[in-house]
C-alpha atoms as a PDB file:
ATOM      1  CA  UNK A   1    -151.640 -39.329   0.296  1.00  0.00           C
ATOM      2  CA  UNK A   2    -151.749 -40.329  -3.578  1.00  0.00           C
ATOM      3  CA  UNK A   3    -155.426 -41.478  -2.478  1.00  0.00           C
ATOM      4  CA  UNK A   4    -156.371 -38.263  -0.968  1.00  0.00           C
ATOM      5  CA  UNK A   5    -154.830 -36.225  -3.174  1.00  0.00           C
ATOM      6  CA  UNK A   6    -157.469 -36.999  -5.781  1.00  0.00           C
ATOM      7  CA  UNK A   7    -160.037 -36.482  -3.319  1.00  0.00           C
ATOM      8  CA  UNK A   8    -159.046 -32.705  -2.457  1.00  0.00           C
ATOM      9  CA  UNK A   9    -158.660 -32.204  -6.524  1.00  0.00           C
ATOM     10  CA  UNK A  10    -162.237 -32.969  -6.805  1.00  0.00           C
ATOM     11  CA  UNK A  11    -163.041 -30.846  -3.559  1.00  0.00           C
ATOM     12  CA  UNK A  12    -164.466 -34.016  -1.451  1.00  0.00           C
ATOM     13  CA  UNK A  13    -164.184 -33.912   2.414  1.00  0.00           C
ATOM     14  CA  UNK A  14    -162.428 -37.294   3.307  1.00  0.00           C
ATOM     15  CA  UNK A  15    -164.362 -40.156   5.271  1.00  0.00           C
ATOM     16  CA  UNK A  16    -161.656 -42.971   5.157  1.00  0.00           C
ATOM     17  CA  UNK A  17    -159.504 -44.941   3.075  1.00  0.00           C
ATOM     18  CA  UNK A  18    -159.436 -48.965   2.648  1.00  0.00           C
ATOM     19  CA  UNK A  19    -156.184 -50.498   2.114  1.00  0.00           C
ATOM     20  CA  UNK A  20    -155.203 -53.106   0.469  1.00  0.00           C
ATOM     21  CA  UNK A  21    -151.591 -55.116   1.527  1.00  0.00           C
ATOM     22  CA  UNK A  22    -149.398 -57.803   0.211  1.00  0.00           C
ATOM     23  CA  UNK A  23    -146.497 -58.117   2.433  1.00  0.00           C
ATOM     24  CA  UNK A  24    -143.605 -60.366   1.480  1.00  0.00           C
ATOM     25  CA  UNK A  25    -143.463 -63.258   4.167  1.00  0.00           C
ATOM     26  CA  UNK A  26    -139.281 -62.099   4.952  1.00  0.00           C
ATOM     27  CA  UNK A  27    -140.812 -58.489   5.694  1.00  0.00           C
ATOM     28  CA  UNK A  28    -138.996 -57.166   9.229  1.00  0.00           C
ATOM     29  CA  UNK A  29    -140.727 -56.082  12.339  1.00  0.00           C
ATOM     30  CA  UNK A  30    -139.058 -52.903  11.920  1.00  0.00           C
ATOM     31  CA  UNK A  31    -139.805 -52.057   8.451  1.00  0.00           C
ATOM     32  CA  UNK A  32    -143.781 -53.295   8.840  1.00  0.00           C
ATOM     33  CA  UNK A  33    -143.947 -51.574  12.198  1.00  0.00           C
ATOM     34  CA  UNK A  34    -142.267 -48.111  10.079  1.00  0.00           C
ATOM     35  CA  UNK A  35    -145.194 -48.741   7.229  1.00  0.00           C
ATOM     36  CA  UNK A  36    -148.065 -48.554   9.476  1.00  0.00           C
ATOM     37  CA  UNK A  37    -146.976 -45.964  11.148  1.00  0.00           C
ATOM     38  CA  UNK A  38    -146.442 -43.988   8.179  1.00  0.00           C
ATOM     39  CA  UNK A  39    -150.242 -44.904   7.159  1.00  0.00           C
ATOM     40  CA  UNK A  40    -151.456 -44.013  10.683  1.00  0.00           C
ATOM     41  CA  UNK A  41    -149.352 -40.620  10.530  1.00  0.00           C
ATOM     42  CA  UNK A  42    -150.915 -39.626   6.960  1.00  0.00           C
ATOM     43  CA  UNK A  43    -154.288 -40.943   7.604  1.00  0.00           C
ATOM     44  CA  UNK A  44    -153.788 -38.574  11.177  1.00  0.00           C
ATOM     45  CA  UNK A  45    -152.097 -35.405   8.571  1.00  0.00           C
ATOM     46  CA  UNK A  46    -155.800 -35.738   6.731  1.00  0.00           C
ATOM     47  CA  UNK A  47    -158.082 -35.813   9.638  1.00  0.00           C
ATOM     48  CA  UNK A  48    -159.154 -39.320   8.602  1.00  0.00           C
ATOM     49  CA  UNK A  49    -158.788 -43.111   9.695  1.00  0.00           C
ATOM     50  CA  UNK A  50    -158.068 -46.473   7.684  1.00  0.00           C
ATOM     51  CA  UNK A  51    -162.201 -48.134   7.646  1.00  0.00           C
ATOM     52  CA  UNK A  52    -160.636 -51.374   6.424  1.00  0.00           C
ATOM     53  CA  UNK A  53    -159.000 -53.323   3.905  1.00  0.00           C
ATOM     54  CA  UNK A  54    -157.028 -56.615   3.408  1.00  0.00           C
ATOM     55  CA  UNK A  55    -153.794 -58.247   3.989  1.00  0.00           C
ATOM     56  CA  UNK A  56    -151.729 -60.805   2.670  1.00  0.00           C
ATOM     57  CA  UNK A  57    -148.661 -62.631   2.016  1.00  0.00           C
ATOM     58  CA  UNK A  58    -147.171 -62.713  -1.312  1.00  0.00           C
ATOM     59  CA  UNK A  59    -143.786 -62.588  -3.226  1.00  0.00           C
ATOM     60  CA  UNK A  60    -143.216 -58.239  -3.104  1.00  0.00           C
ATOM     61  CA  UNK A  61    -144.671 -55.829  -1.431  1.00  0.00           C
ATOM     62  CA  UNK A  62    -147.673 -54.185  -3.031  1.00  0.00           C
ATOM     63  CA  UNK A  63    -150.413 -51.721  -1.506  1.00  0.00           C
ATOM     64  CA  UNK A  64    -152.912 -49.963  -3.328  1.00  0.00           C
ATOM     65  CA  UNK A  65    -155.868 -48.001  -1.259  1.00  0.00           C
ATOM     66  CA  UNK A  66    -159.296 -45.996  -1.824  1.00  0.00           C
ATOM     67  CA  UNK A  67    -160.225 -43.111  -0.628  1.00  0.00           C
ATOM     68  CA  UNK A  68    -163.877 -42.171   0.260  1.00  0.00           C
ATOM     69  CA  UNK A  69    -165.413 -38.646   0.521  1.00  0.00           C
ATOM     70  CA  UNK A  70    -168.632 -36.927   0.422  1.00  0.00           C
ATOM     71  CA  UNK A  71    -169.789 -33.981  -1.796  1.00  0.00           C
ATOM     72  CA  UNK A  72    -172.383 -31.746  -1.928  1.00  0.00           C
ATOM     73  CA  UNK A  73    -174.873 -32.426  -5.049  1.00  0.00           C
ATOM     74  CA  UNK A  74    -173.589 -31.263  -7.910  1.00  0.00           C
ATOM     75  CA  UNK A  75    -171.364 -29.292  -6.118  1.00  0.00           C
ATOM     76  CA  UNK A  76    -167.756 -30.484  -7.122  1.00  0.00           C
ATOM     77  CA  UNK A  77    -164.499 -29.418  -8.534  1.00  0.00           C
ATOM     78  CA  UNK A  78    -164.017 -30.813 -12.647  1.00  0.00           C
ATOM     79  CA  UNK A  79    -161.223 -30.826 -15.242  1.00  0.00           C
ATOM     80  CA  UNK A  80    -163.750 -29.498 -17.687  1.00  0.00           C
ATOM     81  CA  UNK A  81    -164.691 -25.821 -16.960  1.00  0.00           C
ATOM     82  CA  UNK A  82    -161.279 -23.966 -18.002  1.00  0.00           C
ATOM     83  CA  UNK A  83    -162.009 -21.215 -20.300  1.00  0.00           C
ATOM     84  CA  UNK A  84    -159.576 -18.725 -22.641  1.00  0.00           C
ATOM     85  CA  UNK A  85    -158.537 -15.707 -20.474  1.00  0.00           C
ATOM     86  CA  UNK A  86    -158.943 -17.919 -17.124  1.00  0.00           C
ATOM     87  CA  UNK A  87    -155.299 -17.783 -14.486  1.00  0.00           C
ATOM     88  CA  UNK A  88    -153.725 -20.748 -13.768  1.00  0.00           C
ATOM     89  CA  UNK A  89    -152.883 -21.392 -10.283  1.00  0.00           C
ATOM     90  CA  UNK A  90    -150.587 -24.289  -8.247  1.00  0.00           C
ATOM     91  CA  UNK A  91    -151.325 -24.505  -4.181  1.00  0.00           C
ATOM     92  CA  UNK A  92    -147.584 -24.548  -3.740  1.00  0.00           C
ATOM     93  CA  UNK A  93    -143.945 -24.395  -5.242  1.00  0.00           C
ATOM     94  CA  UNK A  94    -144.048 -27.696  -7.816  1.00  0.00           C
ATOM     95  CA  UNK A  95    -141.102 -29.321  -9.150  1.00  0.00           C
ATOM     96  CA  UNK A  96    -139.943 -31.144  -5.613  1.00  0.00           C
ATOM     97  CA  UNK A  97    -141.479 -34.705  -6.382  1.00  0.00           C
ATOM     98  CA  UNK A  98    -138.910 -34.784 -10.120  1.00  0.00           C
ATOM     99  CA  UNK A  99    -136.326 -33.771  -8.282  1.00  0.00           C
ATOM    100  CA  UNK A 100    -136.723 -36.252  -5.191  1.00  0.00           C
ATOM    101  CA  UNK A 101    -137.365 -39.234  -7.770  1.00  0.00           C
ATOM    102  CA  UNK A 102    -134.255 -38.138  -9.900  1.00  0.00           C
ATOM    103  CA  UNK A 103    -132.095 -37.581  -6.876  1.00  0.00           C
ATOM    104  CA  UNK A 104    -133.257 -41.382  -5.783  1.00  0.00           C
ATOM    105  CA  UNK A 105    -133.197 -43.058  -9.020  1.00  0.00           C
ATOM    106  CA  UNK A 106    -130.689 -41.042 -11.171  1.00  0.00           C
ATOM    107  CA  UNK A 107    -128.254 -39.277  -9.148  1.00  0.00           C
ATOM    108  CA  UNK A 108    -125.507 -40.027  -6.116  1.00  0.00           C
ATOM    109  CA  UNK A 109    -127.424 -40.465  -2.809  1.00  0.00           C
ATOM    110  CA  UNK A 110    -124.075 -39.657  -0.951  1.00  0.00           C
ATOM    111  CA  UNK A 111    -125.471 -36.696   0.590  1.00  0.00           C
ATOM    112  CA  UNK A 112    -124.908 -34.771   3.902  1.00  0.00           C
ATOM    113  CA  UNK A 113    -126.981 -32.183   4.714  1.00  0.00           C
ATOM    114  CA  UNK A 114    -130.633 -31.956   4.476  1.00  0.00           C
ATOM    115  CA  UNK A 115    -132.164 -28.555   3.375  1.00  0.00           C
ATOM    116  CA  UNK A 116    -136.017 -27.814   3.064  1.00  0.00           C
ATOM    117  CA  UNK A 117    -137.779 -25.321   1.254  1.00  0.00           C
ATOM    118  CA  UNK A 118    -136.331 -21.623   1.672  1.00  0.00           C
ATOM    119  CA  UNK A 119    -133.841 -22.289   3.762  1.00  0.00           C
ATOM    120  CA  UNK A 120    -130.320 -20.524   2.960  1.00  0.00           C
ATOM    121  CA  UNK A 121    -128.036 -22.912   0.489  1.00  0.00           C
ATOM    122  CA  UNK A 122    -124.421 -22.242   0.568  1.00  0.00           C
ATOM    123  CA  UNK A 123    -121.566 -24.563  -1.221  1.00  0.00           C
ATOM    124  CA  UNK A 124    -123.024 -27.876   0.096  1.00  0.00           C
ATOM    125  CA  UNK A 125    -124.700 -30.870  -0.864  1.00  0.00           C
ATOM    126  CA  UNK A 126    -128.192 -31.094  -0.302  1.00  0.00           C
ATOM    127  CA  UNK A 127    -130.839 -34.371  -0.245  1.00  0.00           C
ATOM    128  CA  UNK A 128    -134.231 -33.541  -1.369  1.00  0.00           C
ATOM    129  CA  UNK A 129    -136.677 -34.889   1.710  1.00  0.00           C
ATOM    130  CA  UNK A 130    -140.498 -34.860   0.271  1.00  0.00           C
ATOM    131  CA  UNK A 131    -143.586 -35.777   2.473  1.00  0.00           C
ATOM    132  CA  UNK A 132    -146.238 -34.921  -0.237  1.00  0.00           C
ATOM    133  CA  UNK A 133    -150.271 -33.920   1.609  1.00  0.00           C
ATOM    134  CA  UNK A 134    -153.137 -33.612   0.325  1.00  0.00           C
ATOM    135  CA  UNK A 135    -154.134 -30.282   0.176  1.00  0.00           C
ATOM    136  CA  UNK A 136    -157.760 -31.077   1.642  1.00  0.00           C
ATOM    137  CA  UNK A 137    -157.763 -27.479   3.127  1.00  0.00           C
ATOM    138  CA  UNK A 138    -158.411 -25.424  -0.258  1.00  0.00           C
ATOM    139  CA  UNK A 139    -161.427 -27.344  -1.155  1.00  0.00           C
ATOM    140  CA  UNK A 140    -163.923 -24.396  -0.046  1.00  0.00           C
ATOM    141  CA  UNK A 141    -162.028 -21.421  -1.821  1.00  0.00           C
ATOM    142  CA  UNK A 142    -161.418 -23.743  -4.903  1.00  0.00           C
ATOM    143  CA  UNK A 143    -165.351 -24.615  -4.879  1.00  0.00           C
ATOM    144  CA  UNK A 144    -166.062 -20.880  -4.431  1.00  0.00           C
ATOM    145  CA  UNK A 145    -163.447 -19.668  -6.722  1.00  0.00           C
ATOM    146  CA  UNK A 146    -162.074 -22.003  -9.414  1.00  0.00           C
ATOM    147  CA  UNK A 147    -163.402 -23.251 -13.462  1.00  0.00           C
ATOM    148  CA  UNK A 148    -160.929 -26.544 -13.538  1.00  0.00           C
ATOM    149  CA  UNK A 149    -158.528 -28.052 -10.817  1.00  0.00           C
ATOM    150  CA  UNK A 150    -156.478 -31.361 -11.015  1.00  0.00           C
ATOM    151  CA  UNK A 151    -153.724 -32.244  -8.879  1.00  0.00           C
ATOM    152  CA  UNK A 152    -150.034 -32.804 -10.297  1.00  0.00           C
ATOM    153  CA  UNK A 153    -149.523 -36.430  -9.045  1.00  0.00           C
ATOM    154  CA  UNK A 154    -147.897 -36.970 -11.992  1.00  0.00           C
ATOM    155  CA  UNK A 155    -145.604 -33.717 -12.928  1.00  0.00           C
ATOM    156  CA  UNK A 156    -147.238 -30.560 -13.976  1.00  0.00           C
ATOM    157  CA  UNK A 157    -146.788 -30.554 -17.735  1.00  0.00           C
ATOM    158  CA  UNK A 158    -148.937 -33.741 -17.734  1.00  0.00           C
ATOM    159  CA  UNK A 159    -151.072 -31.630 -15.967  1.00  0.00           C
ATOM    160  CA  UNK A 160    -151.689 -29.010 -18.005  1.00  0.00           C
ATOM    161  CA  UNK A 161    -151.800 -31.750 -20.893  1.00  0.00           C
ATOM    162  CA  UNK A 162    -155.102 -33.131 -19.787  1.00  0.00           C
ATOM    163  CA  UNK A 163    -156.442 -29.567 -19.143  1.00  0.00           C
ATOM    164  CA  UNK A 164    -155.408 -28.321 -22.563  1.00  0.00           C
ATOM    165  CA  UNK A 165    -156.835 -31.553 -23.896  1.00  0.00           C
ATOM    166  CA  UNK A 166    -160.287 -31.718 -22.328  1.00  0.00           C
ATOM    167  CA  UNK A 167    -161.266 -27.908 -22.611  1.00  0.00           C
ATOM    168  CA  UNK A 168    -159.473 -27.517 -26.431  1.00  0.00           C
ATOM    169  CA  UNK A 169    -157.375 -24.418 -25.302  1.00  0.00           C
ATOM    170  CA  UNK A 170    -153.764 -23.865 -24.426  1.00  0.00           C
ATOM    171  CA  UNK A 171    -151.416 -22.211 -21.933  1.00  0.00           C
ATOM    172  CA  UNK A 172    -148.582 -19.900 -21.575  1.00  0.00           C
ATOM    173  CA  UNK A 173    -145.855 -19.852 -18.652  1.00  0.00           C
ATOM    174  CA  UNK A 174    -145.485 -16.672 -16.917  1.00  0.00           C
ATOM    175  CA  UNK A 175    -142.111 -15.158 -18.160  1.00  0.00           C
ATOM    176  CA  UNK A 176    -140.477 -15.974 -14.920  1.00  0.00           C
ATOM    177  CA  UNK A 177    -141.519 -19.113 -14.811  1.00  0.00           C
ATOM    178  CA  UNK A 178    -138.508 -20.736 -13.027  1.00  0.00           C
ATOM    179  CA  UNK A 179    -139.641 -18.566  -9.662  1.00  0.00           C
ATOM    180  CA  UNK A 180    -142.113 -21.374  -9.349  1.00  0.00           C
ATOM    181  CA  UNK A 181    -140.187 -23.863  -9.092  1.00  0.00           C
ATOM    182  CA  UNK A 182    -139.373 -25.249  -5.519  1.00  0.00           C
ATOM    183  CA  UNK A 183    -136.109 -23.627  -4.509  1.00  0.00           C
ATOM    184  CA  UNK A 184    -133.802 -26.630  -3.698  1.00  0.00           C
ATOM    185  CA  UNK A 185    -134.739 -29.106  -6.297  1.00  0.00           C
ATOM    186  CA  UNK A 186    -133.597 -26.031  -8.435  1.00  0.00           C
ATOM    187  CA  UNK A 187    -130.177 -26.379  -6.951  1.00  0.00           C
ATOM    188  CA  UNK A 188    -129.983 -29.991  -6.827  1.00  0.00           C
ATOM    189  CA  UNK A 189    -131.000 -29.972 -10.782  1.00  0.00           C
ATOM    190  CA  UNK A 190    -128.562 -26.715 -11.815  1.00  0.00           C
ATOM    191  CA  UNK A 191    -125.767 -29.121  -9.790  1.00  0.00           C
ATOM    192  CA  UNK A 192    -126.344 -31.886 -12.214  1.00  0.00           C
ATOM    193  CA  UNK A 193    -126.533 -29.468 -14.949  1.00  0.00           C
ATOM    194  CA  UNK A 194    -130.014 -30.335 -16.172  1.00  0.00           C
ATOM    195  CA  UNK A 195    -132.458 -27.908 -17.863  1.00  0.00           C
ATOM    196  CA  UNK A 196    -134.902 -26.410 -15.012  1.00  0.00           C
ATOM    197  CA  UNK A 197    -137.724 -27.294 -17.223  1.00  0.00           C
ATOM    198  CA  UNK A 198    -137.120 -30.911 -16.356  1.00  0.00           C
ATOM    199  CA  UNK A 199    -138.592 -30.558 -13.161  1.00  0.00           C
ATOM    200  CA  UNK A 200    -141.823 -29.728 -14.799  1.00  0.00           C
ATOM    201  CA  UNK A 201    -141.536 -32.322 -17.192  1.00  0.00           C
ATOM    202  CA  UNK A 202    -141.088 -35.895 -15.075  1.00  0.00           C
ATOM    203  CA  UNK A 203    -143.898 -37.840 -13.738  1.00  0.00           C
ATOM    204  CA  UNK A 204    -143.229 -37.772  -9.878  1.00  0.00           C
ATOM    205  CA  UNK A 205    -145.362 -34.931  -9.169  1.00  0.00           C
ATOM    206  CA  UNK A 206    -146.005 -33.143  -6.066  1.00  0.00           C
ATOM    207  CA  UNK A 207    -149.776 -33.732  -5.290  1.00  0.00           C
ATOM    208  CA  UNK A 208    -150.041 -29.639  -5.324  1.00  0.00           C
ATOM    209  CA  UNK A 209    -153.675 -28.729  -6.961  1.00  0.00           C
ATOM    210  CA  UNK A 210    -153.152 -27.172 -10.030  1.00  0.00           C
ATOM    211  CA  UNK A 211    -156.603 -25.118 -10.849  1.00  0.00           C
ATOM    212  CA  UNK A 212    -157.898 -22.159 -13.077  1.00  0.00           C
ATOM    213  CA  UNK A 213    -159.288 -18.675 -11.993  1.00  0.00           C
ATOM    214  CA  UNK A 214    -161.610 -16.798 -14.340  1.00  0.00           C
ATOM    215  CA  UNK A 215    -159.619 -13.615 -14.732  1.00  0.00           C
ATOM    216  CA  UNK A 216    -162.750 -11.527 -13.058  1.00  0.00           C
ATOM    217  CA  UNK A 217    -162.319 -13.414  -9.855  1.00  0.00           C
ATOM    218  CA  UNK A 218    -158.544 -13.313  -9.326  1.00  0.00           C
ATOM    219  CA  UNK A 219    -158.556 -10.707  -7.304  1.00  0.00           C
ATOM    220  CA  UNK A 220    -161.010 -11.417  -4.607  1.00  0.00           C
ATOM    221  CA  UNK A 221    -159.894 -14.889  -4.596  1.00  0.00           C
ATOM    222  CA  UNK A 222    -156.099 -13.590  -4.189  1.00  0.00           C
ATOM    223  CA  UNK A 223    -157.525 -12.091  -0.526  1.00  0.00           C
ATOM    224  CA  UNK A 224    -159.633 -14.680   0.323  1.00  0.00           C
ATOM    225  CA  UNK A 225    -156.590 -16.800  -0.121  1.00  0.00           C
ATOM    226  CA  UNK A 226    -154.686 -14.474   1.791  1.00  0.00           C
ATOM    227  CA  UNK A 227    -157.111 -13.974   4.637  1.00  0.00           C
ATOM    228  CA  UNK A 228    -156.762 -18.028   4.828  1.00  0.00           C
ATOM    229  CA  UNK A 229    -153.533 -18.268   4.835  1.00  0.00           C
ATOM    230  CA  UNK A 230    -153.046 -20.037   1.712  1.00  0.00           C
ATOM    231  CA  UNK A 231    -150.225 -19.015  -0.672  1.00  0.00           C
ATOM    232  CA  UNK A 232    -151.442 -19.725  -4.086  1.00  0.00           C
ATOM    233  CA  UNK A 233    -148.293 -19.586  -7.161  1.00  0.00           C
ATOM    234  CA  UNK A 234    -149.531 -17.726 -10.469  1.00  0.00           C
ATOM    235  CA  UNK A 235    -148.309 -20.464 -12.984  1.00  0.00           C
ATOM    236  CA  UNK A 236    -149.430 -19.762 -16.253  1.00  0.00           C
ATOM    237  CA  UNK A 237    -152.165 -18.024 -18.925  1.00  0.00           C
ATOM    238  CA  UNK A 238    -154.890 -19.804 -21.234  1.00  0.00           C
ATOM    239  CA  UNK A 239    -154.537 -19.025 -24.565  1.00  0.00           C
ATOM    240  CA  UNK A 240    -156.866 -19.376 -27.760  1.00  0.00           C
ATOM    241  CA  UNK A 241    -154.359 -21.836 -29.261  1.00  0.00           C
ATOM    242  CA  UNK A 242    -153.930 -25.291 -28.421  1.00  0.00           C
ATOM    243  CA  UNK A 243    -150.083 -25.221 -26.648  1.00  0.00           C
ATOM    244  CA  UNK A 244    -148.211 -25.101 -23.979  1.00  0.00           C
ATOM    245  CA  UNK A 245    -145.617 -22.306 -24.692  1.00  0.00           C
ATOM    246  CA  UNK A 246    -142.731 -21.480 -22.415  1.00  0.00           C
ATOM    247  CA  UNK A 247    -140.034 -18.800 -22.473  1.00  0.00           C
ATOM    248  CA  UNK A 248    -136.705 -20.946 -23.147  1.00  0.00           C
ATOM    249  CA  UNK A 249    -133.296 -20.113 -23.938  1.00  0.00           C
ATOM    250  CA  UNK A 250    -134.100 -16.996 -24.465  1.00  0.00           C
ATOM    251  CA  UNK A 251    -137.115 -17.115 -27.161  1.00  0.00           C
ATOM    252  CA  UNK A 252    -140.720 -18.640 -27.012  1.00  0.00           C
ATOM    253  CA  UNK A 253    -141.027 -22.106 -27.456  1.00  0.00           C
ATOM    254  CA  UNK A 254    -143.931 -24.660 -27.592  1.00  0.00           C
ATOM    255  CA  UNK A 255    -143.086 -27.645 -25.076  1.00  0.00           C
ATOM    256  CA  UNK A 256    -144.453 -30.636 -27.472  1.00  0.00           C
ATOM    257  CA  UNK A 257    -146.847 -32.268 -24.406  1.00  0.00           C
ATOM    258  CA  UNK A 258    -147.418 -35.210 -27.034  1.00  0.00           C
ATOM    259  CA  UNK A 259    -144.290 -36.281 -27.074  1.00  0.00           C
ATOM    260  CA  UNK A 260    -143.750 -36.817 -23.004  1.00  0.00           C
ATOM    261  CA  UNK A 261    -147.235 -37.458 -22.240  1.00  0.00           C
ATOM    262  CA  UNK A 262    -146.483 -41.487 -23.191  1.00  0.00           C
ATOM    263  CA  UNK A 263    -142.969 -41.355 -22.168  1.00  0.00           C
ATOM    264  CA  UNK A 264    -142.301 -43.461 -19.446  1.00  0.00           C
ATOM    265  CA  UNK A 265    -143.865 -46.166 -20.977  1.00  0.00           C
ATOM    266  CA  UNK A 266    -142.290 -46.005 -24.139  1.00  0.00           C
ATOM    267  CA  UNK A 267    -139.002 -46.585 -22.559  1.00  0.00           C
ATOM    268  CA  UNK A 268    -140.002 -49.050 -20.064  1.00  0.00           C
ATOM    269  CA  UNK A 269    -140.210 -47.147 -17.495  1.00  0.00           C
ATOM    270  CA  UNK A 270    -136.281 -46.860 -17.111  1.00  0.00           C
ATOM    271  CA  UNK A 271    -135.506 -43.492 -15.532  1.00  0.00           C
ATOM    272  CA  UNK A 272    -131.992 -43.289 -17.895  1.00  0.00           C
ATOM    273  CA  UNK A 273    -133.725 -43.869 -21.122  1.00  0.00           C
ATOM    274  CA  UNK A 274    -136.787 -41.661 -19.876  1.00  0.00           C
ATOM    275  CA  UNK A 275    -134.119 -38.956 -18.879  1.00  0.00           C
ATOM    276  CA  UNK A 276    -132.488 -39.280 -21.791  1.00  0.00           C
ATOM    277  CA  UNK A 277    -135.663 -38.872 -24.282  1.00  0.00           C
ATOM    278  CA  UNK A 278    -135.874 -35.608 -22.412  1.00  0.00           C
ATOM    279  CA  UNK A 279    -132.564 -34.124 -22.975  1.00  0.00           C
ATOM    280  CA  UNK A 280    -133.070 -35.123 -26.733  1.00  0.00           C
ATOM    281  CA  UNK A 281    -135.947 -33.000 -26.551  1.00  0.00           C
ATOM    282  CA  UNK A 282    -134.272 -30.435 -24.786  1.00  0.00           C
ATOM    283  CA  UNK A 283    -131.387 -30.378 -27.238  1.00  0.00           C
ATOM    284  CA  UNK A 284    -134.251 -29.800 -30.309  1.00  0.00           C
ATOM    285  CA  UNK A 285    -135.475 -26.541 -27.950  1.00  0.00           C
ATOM    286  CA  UNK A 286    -131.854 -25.588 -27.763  1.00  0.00           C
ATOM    287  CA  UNK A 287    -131.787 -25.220 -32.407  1.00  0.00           C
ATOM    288  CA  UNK A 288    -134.933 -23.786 -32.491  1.00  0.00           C
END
């Protein structure tokens, strides 16, 4: 899906993938016959079939695949294009990747219930399930429609980062920007008492296509979209200056992109020091 993902964000129609697979020589029937499955059921999800690869033995398991596609010439979706005035745009609710990497790598998996999407949460526990797709089905409106679209593999504010970087402008949340958020990872996080904004922050992303809409097209694009089926989430405004600003704790403040956009690696890619870097940064919004 991570493969395909950046397929749809470039509006390519999928021919295959080629997979590559160590497999640790102790791996279990079970567990192999569960990961090609898996691969057979996404490959099925994107109308598309494995065209080859290689496997191996080795020490841990490691796969890494390529996608193909086609596009029409010169016909393709960029990250370069976004303008000042333009709409931002997410195919779906985003936060639900950050939340299902916290809840596996930070927080207590001893969880009962499972609750998806809209569904009615009332004094329980809850475990964040995430199949992440490729959203290969908005590649004609988002060719017909849209300046700029990248997907948010990894967490929206990155997203917007690159965006903000590549076309020298900047954005502003919508005022109620928390209503895009994916419901239950909004529980899980208020449950843990961490700052909503978190679940824009991380780098698990959701593979939803983040893309802009020239202000004189929203409209008609809004009933296309409609007409299709397709629930687009207004996320945000371009702005003249070069920021990302959000409404927190009660004032507007600039989320400093520079300063999580080299994060993970800076603290070794240990989700407690990583989490921690952000509440220090959340604490600094908190003075301001």
């Amino acid at each position: 899906m991570v493969n395909m993902s950046d397929l749809a964000a470039v509006g390519a129609a999928p021919l295959g993938i080629v997979i590559s697979q160590i497999l640790p020589k102790d791996i279990s029937d079970d567990f192999l016959s569960k990961l090609q499955n898996g691969i057979n059921d996404a490959c099925k999800k994107c109308g598309t079939f494995v065209l080859g690869g290689d496997t191996n033995f080795g020490d841990e398991l490691i796969i890494s695949g390529c996608a193909i596609g086609t596009i029409e010439k010169e016909k393709y979706l960029k990250r370069v294009g976004c303008k000042i005035g333009d709409k931002i745009y997410v195919s779906g609710k985003v936060g639900a990747g950050n939340a299902f990497a916290a809840q596996k790598l930070l927080f207590n998996n001893n969880m009962d219930s499972r609750i998806r999407g809209n569904d009615k949460l009332e004094n329980t526990e809850l475990k964040i399930e995430f199949f992440p797709e490729a959203k290969l089905e908005w590649k004609n409106i988002l060719l017909k429609y849209s300046s700029s679209c990248i997907d948010t593999s990894d967490g929206v504010l990155s997203s917007l980062d690159q965006i903000m970087r590549l076309n020298n402008i900047g954005f502003k949340f919508r005022n109620d920007w928390n209503e895009t958020l994916d419901p239950s990872s909004k529980i899980l996080f208020s449950k843990h008492n961490l700052p909503l904004w978190l679940l824009l922050a991380g780098e698990h992303g959701e593979f939803e296509l983040l893309f802009s809409i020239p202000a004189e097209k929203e409209k008609e694009f809004l009933n296309e979209a409609d007409l299709l089926n397709l629930n687009p989430v207004y996320l945000a405004d371009t702005v003249l200056e070069q920021n990302i600003k959000i409404n927190l704790y009660d004032k507007e403040q600039i989320l400093d992109s520079e300063k999580i956009r080299n994060l993970a690696f800076e603290k070794d890619f240990s989700p407690q020091k990583y989490l921690q870097k952000l509440m220090e940064i959340d604490g600094e919004l908190k003075k301001q």
